[in-house]
Protein backbone atom coordinates (compact mmCIF):
# COMPACT_ATOMS: atom_id res chain seq x y z
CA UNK A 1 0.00 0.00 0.00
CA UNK A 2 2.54 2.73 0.76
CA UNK A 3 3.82 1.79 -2.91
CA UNK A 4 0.59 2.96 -3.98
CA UNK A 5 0.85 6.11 -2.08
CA UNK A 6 4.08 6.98 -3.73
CA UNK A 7 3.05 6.15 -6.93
CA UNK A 8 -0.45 8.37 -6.78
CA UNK A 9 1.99 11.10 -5.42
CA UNK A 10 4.42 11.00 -8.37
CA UNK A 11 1.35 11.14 -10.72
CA UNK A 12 -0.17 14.30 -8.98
CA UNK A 13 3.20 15.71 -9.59
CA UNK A 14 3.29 14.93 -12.95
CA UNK A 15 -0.15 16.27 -13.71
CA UNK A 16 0.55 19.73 -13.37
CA UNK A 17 3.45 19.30 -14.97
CA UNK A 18 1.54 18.00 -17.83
CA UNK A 19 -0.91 20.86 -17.67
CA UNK A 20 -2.03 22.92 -20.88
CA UNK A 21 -1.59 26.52 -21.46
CA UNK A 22 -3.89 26.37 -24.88
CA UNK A 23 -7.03 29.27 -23.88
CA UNK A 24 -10.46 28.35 -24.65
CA UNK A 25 -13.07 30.42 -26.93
CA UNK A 26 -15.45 32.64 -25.00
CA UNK A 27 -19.11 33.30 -25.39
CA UNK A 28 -18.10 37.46 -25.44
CA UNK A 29 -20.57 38.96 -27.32
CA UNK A 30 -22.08 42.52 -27.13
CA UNK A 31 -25.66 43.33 -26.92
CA UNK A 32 -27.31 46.71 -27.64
CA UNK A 33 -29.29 48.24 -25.08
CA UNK A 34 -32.54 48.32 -26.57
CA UNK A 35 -34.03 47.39 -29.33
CA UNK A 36 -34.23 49.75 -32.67
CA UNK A 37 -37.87 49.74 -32.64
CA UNK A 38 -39.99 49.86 -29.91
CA UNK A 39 -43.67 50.02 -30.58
CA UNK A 40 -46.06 51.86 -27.56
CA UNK A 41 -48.96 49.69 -27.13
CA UNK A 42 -51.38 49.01 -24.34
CA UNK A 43 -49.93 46.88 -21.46
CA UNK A 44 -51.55 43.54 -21.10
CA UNK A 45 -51.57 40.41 -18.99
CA UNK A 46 -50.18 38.15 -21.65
CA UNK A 47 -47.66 36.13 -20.50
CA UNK A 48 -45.00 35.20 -23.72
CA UNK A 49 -44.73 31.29 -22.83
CA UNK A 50 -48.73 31.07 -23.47
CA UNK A 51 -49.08 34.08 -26.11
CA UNK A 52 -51.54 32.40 -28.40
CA UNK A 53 -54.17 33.00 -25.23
CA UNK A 54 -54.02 36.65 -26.35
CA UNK A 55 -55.91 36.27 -29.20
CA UNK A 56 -58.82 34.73 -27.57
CA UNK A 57 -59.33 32.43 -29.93
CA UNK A 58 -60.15 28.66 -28.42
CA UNK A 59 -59.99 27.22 -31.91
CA UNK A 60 -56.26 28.50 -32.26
CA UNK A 61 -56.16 27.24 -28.88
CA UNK A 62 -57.06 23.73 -29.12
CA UNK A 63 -54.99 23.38 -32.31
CA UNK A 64 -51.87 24.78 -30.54
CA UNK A 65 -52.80 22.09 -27.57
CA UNK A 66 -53.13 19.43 -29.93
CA UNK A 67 -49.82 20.10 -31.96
CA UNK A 68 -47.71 20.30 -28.70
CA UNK A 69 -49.31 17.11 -27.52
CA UNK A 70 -49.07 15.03 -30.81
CA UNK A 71 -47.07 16.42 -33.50
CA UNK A 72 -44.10 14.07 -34.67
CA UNK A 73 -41.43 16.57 -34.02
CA UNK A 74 -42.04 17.01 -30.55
CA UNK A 75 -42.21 13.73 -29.79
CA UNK A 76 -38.47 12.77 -31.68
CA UNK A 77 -37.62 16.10 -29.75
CA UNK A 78 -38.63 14.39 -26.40
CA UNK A 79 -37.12 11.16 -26.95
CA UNK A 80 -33.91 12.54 -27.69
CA UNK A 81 -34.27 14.03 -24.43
CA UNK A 82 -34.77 10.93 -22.85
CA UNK A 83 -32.15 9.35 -24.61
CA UNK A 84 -29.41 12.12 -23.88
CA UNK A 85 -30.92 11.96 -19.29
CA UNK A 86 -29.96 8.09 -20.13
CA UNK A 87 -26.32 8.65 -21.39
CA UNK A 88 -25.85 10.95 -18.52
CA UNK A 89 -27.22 8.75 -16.66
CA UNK A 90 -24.59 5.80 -17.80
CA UNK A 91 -21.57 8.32 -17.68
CA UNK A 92 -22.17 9.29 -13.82
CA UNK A 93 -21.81 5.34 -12.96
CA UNK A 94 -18.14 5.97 -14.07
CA UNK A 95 -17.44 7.49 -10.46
CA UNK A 96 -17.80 4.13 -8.85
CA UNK A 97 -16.45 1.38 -8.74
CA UNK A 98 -17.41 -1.66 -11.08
CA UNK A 99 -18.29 -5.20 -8.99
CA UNK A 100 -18.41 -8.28 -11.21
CA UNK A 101 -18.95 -12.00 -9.32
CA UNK A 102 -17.20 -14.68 -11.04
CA UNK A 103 -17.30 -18.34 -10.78
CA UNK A 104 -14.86 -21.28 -12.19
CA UNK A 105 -15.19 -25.03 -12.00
CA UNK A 106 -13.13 -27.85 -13.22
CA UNK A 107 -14.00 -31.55 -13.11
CA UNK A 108 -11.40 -33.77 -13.90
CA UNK A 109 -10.68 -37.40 -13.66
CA UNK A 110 -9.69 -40.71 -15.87
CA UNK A 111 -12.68 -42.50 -17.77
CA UNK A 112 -10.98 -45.84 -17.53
CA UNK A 113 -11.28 -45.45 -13.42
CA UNK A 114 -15.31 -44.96 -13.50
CA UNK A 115 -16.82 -41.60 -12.61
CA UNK A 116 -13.99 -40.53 -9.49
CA UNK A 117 -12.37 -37.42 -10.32
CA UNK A 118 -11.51 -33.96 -8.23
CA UNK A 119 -13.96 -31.50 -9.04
CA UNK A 120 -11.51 -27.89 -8.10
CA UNK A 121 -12.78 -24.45 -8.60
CA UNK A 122 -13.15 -20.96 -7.21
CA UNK A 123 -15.76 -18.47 -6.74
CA UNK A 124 -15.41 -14.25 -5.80
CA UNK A 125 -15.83 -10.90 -6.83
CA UNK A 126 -13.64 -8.70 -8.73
CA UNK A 127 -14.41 -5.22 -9.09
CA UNK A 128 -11.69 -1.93 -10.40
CA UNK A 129 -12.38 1.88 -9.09
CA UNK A 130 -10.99 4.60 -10.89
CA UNK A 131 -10.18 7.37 -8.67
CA UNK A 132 -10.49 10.01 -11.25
CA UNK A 133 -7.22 11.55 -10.99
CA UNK A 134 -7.13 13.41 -13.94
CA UNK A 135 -10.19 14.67 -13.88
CA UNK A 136 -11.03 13.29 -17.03
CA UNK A 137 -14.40 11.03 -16.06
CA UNK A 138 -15.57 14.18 -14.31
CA UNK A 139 -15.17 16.67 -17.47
CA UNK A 140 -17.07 13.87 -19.30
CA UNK A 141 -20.17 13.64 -17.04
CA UNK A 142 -19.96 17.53 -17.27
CA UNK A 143 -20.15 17.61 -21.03
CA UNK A 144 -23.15 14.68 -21.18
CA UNK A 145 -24.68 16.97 -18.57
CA UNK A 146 -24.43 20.08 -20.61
CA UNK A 147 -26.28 18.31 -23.39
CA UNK A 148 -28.62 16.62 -21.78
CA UNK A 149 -29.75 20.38 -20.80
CA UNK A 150 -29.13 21.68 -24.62
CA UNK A 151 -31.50 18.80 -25.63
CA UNK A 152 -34.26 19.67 -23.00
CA UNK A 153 -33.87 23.18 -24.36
CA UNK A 154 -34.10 22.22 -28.16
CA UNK A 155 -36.99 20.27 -27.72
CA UNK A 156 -38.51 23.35 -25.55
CA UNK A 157 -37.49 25.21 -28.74
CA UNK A 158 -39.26 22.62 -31.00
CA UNK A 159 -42.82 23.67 -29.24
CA UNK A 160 -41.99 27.25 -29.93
CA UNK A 161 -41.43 26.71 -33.75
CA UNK A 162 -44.37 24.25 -34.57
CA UNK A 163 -47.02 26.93 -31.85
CA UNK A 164 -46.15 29.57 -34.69
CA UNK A 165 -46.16 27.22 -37.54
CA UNK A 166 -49.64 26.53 -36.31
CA UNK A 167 -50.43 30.15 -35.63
CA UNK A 168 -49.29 31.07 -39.15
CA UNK A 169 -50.99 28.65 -41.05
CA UNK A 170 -54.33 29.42 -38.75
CA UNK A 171 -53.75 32.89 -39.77
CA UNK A 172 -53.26 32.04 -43.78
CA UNK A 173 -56.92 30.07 -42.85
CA UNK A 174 -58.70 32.70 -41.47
CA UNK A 175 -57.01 35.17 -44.28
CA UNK A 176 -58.27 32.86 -46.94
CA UNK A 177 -61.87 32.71 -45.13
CA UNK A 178 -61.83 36.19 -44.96
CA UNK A 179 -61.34 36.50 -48.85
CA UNK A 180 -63.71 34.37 -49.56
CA UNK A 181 -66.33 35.95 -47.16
CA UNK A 182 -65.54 39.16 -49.16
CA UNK A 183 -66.03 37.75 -52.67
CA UNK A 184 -69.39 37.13 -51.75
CA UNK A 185 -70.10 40.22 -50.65
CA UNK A 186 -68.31 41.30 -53.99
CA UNK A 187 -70.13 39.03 -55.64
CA UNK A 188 -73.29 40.51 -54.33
CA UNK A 189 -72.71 44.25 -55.09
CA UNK A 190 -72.06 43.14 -58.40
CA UNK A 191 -74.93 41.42 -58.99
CA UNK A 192 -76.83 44.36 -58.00
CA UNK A 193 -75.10 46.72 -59.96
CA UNK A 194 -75.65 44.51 -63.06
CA UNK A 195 -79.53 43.98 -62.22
CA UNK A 196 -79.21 48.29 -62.61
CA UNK A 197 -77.42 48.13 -65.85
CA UNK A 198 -79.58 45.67 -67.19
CA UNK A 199 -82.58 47.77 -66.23
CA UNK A 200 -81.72 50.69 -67.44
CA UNK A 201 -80.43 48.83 -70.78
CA UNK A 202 -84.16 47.66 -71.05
CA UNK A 203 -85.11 50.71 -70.91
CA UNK A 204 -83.27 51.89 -73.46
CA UNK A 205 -80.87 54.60 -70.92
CA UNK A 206 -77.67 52.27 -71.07
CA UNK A 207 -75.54 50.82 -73.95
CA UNK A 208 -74.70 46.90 -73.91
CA UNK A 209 -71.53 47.90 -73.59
CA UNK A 210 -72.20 48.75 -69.94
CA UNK A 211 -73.77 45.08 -69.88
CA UNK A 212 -70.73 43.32 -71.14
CA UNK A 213 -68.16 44.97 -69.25
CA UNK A 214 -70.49 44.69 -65.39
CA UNK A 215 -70.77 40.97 -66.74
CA UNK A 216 -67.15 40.59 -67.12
CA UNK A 217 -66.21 42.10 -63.89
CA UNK A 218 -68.69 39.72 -62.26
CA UNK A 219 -66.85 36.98 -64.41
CA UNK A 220 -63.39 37.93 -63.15
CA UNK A 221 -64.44 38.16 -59.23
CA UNK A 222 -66.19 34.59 -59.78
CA UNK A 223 -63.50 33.14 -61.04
CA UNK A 224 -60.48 33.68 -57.90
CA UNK A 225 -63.04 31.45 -55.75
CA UNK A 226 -61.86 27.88 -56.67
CA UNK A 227 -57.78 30.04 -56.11
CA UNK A 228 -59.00 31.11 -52.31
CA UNK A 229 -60.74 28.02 -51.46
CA UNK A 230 -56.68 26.01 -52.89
CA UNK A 231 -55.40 28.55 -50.48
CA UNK A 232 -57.26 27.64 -47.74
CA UNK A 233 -57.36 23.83 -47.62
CA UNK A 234 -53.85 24.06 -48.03
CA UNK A 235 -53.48 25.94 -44.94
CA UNK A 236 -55.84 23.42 -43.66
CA UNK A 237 -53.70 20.67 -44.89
CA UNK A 238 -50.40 21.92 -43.35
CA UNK A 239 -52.39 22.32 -39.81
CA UNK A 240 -53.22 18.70 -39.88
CA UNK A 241 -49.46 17.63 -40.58
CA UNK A 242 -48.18 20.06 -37.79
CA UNK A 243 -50.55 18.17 -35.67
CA UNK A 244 -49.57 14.89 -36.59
CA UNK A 245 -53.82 14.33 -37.28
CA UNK A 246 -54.44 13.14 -40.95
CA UNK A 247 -58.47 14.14 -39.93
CA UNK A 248 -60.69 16.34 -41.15
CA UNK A 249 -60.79 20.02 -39.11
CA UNK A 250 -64.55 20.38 -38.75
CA UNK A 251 -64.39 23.18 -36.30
CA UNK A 252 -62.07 25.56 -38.16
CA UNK A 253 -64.50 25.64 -41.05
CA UNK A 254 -66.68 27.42 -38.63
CA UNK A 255 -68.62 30.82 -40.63
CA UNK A 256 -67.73 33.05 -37.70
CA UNK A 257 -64.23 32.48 -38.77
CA UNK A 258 -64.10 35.04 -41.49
CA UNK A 259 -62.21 37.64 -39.72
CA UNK A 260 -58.74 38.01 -38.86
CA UNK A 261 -58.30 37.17 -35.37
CA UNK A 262 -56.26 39.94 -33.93
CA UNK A 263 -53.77 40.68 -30.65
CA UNK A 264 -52.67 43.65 -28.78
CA UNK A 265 -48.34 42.86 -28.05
CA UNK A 266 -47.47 43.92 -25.14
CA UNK A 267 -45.29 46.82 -24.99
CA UNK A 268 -42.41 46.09 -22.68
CA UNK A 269 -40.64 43.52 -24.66
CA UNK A 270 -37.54 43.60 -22.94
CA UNK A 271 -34.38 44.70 -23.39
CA UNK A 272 -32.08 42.15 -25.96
CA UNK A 273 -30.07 40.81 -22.79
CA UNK A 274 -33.72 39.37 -21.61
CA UNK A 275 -33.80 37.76 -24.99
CA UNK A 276 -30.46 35.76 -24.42
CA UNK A 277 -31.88 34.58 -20.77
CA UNK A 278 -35.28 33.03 -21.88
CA UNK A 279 -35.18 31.80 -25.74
CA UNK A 280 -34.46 27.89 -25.60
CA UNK A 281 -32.49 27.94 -28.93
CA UNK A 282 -30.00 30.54 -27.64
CA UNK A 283 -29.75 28.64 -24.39
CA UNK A 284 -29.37 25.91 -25.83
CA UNK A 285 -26.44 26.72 -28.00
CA UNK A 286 -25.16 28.37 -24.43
CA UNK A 287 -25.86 24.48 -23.22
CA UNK A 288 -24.01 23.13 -26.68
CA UNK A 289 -20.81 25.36 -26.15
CA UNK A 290 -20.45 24.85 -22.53
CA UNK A 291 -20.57 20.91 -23.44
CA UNK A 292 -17.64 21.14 -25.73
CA UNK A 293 -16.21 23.34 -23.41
CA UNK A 294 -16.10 20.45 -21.03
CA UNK A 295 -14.63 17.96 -23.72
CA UNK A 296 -11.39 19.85 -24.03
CA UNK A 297 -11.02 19.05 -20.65
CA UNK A 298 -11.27 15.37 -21.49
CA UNK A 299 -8.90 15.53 -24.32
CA UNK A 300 -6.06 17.58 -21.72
CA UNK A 301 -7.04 14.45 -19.29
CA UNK A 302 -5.39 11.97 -22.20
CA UNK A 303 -2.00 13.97 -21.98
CA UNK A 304 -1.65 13.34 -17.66
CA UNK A 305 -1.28 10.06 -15.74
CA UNK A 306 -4.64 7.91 -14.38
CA UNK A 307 -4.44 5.28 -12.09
CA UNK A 308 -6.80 2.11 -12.10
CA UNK A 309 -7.25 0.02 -9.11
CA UNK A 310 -8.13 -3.55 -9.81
CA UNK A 311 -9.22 -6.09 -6.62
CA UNK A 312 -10.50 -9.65 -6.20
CA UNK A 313 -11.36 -11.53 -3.20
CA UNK A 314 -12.05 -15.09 -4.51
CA UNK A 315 -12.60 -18.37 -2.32
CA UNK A 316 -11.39 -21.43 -3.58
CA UNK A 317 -12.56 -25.44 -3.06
CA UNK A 318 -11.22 -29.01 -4.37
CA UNK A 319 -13.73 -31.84 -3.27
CA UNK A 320 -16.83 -32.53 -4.59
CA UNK A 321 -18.11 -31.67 -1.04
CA UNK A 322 -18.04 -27.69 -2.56
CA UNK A 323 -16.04 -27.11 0.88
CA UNK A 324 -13.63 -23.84 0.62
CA UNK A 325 -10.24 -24.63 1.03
CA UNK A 326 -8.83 -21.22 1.42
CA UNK A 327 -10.12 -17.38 0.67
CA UNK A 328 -7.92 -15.24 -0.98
CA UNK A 329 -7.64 -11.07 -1.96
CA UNK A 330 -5.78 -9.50 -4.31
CA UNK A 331 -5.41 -5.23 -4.80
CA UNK A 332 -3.10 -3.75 -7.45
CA UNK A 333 -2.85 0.09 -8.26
CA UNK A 334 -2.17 0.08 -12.43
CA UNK A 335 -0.80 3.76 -13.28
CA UNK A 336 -0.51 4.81 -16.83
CA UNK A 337 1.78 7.74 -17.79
CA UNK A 338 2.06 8.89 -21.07
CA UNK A 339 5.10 9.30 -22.44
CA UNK A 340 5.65 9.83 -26.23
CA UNK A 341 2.64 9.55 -28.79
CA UNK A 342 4.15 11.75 -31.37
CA UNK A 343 1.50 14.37 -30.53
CA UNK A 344 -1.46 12.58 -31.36
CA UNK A 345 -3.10 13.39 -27.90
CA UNK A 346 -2.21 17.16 -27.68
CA UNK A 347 -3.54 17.16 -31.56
CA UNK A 348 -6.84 15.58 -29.84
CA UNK A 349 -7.13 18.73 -27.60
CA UNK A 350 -6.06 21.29 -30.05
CA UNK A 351 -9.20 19.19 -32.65
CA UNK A 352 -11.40 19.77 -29.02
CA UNK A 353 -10.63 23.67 -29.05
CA UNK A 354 -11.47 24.10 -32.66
CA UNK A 355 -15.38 22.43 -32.08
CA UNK A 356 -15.27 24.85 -28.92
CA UNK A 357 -14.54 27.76 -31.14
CA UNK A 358 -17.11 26.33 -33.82
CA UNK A 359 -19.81 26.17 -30.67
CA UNK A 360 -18.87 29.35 -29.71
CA UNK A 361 -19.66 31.01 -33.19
CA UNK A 362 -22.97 28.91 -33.25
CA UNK A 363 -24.17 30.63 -30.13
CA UNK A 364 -23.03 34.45 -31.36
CA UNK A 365 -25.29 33.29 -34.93
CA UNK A 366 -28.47 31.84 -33.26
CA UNK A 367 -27.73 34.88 -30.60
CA UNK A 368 -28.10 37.68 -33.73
CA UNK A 369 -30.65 35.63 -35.70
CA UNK A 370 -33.38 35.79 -32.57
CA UNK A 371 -32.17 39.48 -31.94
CA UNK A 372 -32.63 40.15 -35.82
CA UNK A 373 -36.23 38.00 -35.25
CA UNK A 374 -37.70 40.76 -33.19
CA UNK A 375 -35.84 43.74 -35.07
CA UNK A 376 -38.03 42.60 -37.74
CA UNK A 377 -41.01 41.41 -36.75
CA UNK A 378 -40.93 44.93 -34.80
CA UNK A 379 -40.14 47.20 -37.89
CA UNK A 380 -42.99 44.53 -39.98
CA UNK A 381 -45.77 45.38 -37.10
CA UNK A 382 -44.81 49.81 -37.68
CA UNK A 383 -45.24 49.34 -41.24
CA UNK A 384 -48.33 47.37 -41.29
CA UNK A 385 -49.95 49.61 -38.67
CA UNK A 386 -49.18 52.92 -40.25
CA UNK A 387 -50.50 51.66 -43.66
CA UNK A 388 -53.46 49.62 -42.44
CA UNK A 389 -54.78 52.98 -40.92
CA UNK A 390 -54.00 54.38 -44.27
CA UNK A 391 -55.92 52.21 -45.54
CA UNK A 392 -58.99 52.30 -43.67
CA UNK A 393 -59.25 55.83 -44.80
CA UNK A 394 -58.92 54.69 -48.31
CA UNK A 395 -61.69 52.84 -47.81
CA UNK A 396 -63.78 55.28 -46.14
CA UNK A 397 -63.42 57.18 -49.20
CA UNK A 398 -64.17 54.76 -51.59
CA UNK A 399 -67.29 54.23 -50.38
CA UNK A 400 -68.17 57.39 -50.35
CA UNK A 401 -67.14 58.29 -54.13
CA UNK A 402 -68.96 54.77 -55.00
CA UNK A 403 -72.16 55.88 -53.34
CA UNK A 404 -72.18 59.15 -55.16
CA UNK A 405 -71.45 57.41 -58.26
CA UNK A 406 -74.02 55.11 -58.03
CA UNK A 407 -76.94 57.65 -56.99
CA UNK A 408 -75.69 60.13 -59.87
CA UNK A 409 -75.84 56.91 -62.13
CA UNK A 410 -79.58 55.98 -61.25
CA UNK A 411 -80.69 59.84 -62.20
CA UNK A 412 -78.14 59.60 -65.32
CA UNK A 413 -75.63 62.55 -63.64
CA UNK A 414 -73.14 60.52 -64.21
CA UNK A 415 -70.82 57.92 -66.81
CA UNK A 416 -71.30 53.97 -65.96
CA UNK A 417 -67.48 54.17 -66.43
CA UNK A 418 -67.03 56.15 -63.32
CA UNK A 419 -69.18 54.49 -61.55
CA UNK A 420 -67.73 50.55 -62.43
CA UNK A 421 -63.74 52.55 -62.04
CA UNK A 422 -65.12 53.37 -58.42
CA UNK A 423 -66.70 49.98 -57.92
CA UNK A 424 -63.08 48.36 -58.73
CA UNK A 425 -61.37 50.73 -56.74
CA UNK A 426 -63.72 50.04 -53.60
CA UNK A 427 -63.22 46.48 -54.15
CA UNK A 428 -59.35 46.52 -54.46
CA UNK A 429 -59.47 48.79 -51.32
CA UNK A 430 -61.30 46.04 -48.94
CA UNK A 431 -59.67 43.65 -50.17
CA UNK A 432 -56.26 45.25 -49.46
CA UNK A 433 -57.66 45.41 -45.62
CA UNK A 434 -58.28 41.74 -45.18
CA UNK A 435 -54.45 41.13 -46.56
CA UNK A 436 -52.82 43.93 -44.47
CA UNK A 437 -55.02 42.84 -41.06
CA UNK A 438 -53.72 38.83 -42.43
CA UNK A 439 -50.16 40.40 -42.24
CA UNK A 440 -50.29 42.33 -39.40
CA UNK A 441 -51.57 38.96 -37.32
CA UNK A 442 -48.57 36.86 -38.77
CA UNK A 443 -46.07 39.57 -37.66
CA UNK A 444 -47.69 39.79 -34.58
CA UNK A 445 -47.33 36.16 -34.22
CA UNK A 446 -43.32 36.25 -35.25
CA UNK A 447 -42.46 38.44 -32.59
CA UNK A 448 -44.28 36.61 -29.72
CA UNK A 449 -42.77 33.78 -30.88
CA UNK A 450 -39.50 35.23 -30.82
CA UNK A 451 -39.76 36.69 -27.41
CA UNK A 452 -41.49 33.02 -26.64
CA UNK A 453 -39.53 31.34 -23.92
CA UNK A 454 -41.91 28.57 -22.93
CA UNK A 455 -41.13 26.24 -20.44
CA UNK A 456 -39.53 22.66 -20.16
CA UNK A 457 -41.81 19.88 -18.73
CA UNK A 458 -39.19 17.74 -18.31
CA UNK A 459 -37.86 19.49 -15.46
CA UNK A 460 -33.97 19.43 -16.37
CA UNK A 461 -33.89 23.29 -17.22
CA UNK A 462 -35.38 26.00 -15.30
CA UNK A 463 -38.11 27.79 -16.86
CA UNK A 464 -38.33 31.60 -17.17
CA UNK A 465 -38.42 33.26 -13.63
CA UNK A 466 -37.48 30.13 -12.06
C-alpha cells in the first residue's frame, strides 16, 4: 500500500506538470441596449410562454394544444431528451467502482477409473475503481450533462417553432376565409349593380356595352373562388401535418371564422439581454458550447497520468463436497503515464478547441438571428400599422365616391365608367384590408414567438423566472 501512495503522489506531480496553457473560446458577445424599434402599445396580462391565449381564440387554442401534444417533431424532440438523461445517466456510474462475481469449475478425472475425479474451482468478486485523478471522467459527465440540458432546451425550442407554424398557417386560414367571405359580398354588389345596368339597358338609358363589361367584372371576381378556397385547404392541410392528425378540421371551417383574429403585443418587450436569458435555442447553444467546453477538458485528461485500481477476493474449493479450502484477496494500483505519442493526444485537444470555437460562433449566430427576429417582426408590425390605418381611410373614401357614383348613375348625372372605375377601386381597397389585417396577425405572431420562452416539462432546465 505505501507503494501505492508513492506512486499516486508522483502522478499528482506529474499532472501539473503536464498541464495545458492552450485558452479556450469565450461566449463574449455585445448586446445593444434596446431594441431599434420599440412600438407603444397598451400593457396587457399576456404572458410570452402562453401568447396564443391573447388572441382569444379557443380554436387556435385547441390546435396549438393538440400540436404540442401530438405532432411528430415534438415527440423525436422528447425522446432525444430521454435518450441524452440516459447517457448521462450511464456516464455518472463511471465514479464508482465496477463489482463483477465470477465463478470457475473444473472436473477432472480418468474415464478408464469410473466416474472418481476432483472437481476444483473458485468463486469471488472482482471489481476496479478509478479514482479520477485526472479529472477526465468528471469533465465527461460535465459535457453529457451540458447536453442533456441543450436537448431539454431544443426540444422546448421545438414547441416554440411548430405553436407559430400553427399560428401562421391558422392565420393564412382565417385570411383565406376572410377573402372568400368578401367575394361574396363582392359578388353581391355586383350582382346588384348589373340587375341596374340591365334595367336601365331595357329601358333603353344604357348601352350593352355597360352590360358586357359589369358581366365581365362579375366573371373575373367569380372566377379567384376555386384560387382562395386552394389557399385555404392548403393551410388546412399543413395544420393537420403540424398536428400529426391526418383528420378532417370540422371546427375551423366554422362561418364566424371570417375575420382576422387579432392581438394587442405587449409593450415592454424587454431589453435584448432578456432575450439571451429566456429563448431555448440561444440557451441551448449556451448548453451546446459549454458541453464542448467540457470535452477539451477530457482531451487535456489523455496527456496526464490515471491510475486504475483492480481487486479480487475469490474463495477457492477441491472436493466434490463444494467445501472452501482457502479465501484469498488480491489489490493492485495500475498507473498509466504517457510518455511519447508523437503528438497525437495534444492534436486531440487542439481538434477539441477548434469544435469549442465552432460552438462558440454557433451561439453568437443563433444569438443575432433571434435578436434580428424581433428587429423585424418589430419594424414589420410599424409598417403594417401605419399603412393599415392608411388604408382604412382609403376605404372610407371609396365608399363614399362609390355611393355618389351610383346615386348620380340611377338619375343619369353621371358615366357607368365612373361608376364601375369606383366599384373596382372600392373592391381593391377592402380587399387590401383583409391582406394587411392577415399580415399584421402573422407579424404579430413572429415576434411573440420570438420573445417566446416557454417552459420545459421535463424538469432538467429551469423555466423563465425560475
Amino acid at each position: 500500500m505505501t507503494s501505492i501512495r508513492i506512486l499516486a503522489l508522483g502522478a499528482t506531480a506529474f499532472c501539473a506538470a503536464c498541464a495545458t496553457s492552450t485558452i479556450e473560446p469565450t461566449l463574449d458577445q455585445s448586446l445593444p441596449e434596446s431594441y431599434v424599434t420599440n412600438l407603444p402599445a397598451e400593457d396587457t396580462t399576456l404572458s410570452y410562454a402562453d401568447w396564443w391565449l391573447g388572441f382569444n381564440d379557443p380554436v387556435l387554442t385547441e390546435l396549438v394544444d393538440r400540436a404540442q401534444e401530438n405532432n411528430i417533431s415534438v415527440a423525436q424532440a422528447l425522446l432525444q431528451t430521454d435518450i441524452a438523461q440516459l447517457q448521462r445517466d450511464a456516464s455518472q456510474s463511471d465514479l464508482l467502482p465496477t463489482l463483477d462475481a465470477f465463478v470457475n469449475n473444473q472436473l477432472s478425472g480418468v474415464i478408464t477409473s469410473g466416474f472418481d475425479g476432483n472437481f476444483t474451482g473458485s468463486t469471488g468478486i472482482g471489481g476496479t475503481f478509478d479514482p479520477d485523478l485526472n479529472g477526465q471522467t468528471a469533465a465527461r459527465i460535465a459535457s453529457v450533462q451540458a447536453a442533456l440540458e441543450s436537448s431539454a432546451l431544443n426540444a422546448n425550442d421545438v414547441r416554440r417553432l411548430i405553436t407559430r407554424a400553427i399560428a401562421l398557417q391558422y392565420i393564412e386560414f382565417r385570411r383565406a376565409s376572410a377573402r372568400l367571405a368578401l367575394l361574396e359580398s363582392t359578388l353581391e354588389l355586383q350582382e346588384r349593380t348589373l340587375q341596374i345596368v340591365e334595367s336601365r339597358y331595357r329601358a333603353g338609358l344604357s348601352p350593352k356595352l355597360d352590360v358586357d363589361r359589369t358581366q365581365a367584372d362579375y366573371a373575373r371576381t367569380a372566377a379567384q373562388r376555386s384560387q382562395i378556397i386552394a389557399a385555404r385547404r392548403q393551410a388546412e392541410f399543413e395544420i393537420q401535418r403540424l398536428m400529426g392528425e391526418p383528420s378532417a378540421l370540422d371546427q375551423i371551417t366554422n362561418p364566424d371564422r371570417e375575420t382576422i383574429p387579432q392581438i394587442q403585443f405587449v409593450s415592454d418587450i424587454g431589453i435584448p439581454a432578456d432575450l439571451v436569458r429566456r429563448r431555448p435555442d440561444v440557451r441551448a447553444a449556451e448548453a451546446d458550447y459549454r458541453s464542448a467546453l467540457a470535452l477539451i477538458d477530457t482531451e487535456r485528461a489523455d496527456l496526464l497520468p490515471s491510475i486504475r485500481i483492480p481487486g479480487q477476493i475469490q474463495a477457492g474449493f477441491g472436493d466434490v463436497s463444494g467445501r472452501s479450502d482457502e479465501i484469498g484477496y488480491s489489490l493492485s494500483a495500475l498507473i498509466d503515464i504517457p510518455v511519447f505519442d508523437f503528438g497525437r493526444r495534444q492534436a486531440e485537444v487542439d481538434i477539441q478547441i477548434a469544435r469549442t470555437e465552432l460552438a462558440a460562433l454557433t451561439y453568437r449566430a443563433t444569438l443575432l438571428d433571434a435578436l434580428q427576429e424581433v428587429e423585424i417582426a418589430l419594424v414589420n408590425i410599424e409598417a403594417i400599422q401605419e399603412t393599415l390605418e392608411g388604408q382604412l381611410r382609403a376605404v372610407e373614401a371609396s365608399q363614399a365616391a362609390y355611393d355618389q357614383l351610383d346615386a348620380l348613375y340611377r338619375e343619369g348625372l353621371a358615366s357607368f365608367i365612373d361608376v364601375l372605375d369606383s366599384q373596382r377601386t372600392l373592391i381593391s381597397s377592402r380587399e387590401t384590408i383583409v391582406q394587411t389585417e392577415a399580415n399584421l396577425a402573422a407579424a404579430t405572431v413572429s415576434l411573440l414567438a420570438a420573445l417566446d420562452a416557454g417552459c420545459d416539462e421535463t424538469g432538467i432546465v429551469a423555466c423563465e423566472g425560475e
